[in-house]
Protein backbone atom coordinates (compact mmCIF):
# COMPACT_ATOMS: atom_id res chain seq x y z
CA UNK A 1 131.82 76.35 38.87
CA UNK A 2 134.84 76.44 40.61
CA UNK A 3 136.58 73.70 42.84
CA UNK A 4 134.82 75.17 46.14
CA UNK A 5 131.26 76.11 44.72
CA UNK A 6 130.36 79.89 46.47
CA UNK A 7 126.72 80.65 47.51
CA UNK A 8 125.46 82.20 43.81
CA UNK A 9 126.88 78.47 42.44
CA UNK A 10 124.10 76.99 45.26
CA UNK A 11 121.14 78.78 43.56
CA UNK A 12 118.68 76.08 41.82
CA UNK A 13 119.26 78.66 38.78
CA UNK A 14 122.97 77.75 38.40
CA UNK A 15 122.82 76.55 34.96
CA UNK A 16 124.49 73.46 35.80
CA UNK A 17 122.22 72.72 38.45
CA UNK A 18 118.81 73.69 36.61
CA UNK A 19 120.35 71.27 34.35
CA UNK A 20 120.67 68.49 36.56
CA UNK A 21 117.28 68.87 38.44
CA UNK A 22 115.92 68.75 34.87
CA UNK A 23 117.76 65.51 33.82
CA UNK A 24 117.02 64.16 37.52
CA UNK A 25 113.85 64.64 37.59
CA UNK A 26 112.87 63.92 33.96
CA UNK A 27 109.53 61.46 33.54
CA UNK A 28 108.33 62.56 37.04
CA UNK A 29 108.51 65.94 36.96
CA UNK A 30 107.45 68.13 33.71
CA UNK A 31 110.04 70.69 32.48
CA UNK A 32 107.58 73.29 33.30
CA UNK A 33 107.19 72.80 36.85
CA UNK A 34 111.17 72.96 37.54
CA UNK A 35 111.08 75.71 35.67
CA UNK A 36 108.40 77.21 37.78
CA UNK A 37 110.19 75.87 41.04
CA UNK A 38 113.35 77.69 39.86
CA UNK A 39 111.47 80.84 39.17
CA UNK A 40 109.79 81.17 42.37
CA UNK A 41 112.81 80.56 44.14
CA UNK A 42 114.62 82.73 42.55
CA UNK A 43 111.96 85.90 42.52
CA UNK A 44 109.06 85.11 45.77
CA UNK A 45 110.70 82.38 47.92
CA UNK A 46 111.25 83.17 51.25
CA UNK A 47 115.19 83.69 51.94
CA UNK A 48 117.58 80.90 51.50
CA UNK A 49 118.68 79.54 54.93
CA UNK A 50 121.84 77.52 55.42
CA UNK A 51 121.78 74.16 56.39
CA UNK A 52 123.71 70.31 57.16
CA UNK A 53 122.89 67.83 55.18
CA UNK A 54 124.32 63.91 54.99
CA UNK A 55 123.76 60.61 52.82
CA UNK A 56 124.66 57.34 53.34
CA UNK A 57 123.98 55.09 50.47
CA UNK A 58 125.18 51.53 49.28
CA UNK A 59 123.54 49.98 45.79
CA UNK A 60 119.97 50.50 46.59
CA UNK A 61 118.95 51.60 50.14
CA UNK A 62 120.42 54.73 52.69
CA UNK A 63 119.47 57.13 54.77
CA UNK A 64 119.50 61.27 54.00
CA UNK A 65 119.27 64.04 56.54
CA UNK A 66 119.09 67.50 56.52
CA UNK A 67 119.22 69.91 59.63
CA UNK A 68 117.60 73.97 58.56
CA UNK A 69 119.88 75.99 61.01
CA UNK A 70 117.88 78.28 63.16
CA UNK A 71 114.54 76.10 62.70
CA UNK A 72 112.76 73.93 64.07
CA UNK A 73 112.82 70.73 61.98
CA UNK A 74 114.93 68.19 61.31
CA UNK A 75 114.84 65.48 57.69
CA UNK A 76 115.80 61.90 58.16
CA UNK A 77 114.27 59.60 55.67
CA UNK A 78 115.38 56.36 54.31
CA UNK A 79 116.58 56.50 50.21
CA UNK A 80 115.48 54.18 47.84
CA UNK A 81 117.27 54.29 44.84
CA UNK A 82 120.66 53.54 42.94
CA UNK A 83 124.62 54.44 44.09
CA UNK A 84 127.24 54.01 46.93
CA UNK A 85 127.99 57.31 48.26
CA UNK A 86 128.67 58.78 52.08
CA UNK A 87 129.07 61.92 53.56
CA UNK A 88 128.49 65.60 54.78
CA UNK A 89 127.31 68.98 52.98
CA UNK A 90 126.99 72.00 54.18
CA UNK A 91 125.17 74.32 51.93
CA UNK A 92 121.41 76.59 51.13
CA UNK A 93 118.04 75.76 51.18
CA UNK A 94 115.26 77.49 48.95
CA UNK A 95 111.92 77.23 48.90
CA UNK A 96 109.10 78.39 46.40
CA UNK A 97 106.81 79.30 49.12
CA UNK A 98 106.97 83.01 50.68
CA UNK A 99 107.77 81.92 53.93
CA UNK A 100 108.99 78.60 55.40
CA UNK A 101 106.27 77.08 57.81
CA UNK A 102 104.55 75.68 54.73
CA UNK A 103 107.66 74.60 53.05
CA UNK A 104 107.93 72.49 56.33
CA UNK A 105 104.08 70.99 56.57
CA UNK A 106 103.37 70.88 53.30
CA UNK A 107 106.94 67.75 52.16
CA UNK A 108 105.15 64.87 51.06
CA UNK A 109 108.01 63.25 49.22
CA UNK A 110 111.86 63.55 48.22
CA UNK A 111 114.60 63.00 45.33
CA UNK A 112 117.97 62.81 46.05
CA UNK A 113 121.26 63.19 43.79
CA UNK A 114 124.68 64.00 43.87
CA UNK A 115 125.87 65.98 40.86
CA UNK A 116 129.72 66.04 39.59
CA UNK A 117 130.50 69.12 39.67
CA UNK A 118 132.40 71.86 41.39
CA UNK A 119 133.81 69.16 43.44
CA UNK A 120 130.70 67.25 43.92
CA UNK A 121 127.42 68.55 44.87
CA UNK A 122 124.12 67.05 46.85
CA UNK A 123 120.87 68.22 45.70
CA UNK A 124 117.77 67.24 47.40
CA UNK A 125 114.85 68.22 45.71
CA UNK A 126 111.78 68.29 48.20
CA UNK A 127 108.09 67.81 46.91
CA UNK A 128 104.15 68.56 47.31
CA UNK A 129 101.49 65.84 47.98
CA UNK A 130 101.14 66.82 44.24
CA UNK A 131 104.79 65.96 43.21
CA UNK A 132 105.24 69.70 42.40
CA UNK A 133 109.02 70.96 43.52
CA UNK A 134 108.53 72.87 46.65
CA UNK A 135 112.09 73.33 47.96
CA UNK A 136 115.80 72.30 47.39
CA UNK A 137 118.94 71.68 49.31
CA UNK A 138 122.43 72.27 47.38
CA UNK A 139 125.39 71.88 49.11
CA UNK A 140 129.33 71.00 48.68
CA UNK A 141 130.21 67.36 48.80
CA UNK A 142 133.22 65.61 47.61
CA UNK A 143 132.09 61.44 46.25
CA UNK A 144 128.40 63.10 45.80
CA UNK A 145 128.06 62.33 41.91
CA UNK A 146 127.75 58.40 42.56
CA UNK A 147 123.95 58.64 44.21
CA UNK A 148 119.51 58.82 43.23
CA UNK A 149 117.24 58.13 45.09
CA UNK A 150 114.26 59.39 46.73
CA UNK A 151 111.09 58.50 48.70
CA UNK A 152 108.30 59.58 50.57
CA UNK A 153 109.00 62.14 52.93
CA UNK A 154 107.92 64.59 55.71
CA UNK A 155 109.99 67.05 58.07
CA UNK A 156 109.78 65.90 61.80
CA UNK A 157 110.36 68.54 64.84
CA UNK A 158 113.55 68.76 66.65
């Protein structure tokens, strides 16, 4: 990836990202349900939609938000987890579903990361009632590779 990741480096098939979600996610999530997530995504989800996302973290608790442009729901949950990292992305979100209002009822929980790479990178990973990957957030962020966390989680309207 290069220094300012481009749209295709956003995709949760971007090797290095696939990679990361796997690592990320690994003893909560089986290997075959990213790779299922990614799949969908890539071939059935509805289109990616751009959106604003921001963490505040500092050793074990933060906050994490995420504003969909052009819909009507908003993401504000606390973070538990480990890392000191702050600031702003602005990058796509993709969901497995074939259309978005699910994507949106259906959030029952949340992992967060940053990933160093391409200048930094925040993933959040969104999930089922079942803990099955249901949509993802990847966006640009310089300091993002210094955060995990996660929680339980639900999309709110504006």
């Amino acid at each position: 990836m290069s220094a300012e990741p481009k749209i295709k480096d956003l995709s949760p098939s971007n090797k290095v990202l696939h990679a990361k979600m796997l690592s990320g996610l690994e003893g909560r999530v089986s290997e075959e349900d990213v790779n299922s997530f990614v799949k969908k995504v890539t071939s059935v989800g509805a289109p990616a939609i751009s959106a604003k996302a921001s963490v505040i973290q500092a050793l074990i608790y933060g906050n994490v938000t995420c504003d969909p442009k052009d819909k009507p729901w908003k993401f504000d949950e606390s973070i538990w987890g480990i890392g000191a990292a702050g600031g702003s992305s602005i990058g796509v979100m993709y969901t497995a579903y074939e259309s978005w209002d699910p994507f949106f009822t259906n959030t029952r929980a949340f992992h967060v990361q940053g990933i160093a790479s391409g200048g930094g990178i925040l993933q959040i990973t969104w999930f089922d009632g079942k803990g099955i990957p249901i949509g993802q957030f990847n966006g640009a962020m310089a300091g993002a590779g210094g955060i995990e966390g996660g929680g339980k989680a639900s999309w709110k309207r504006k």
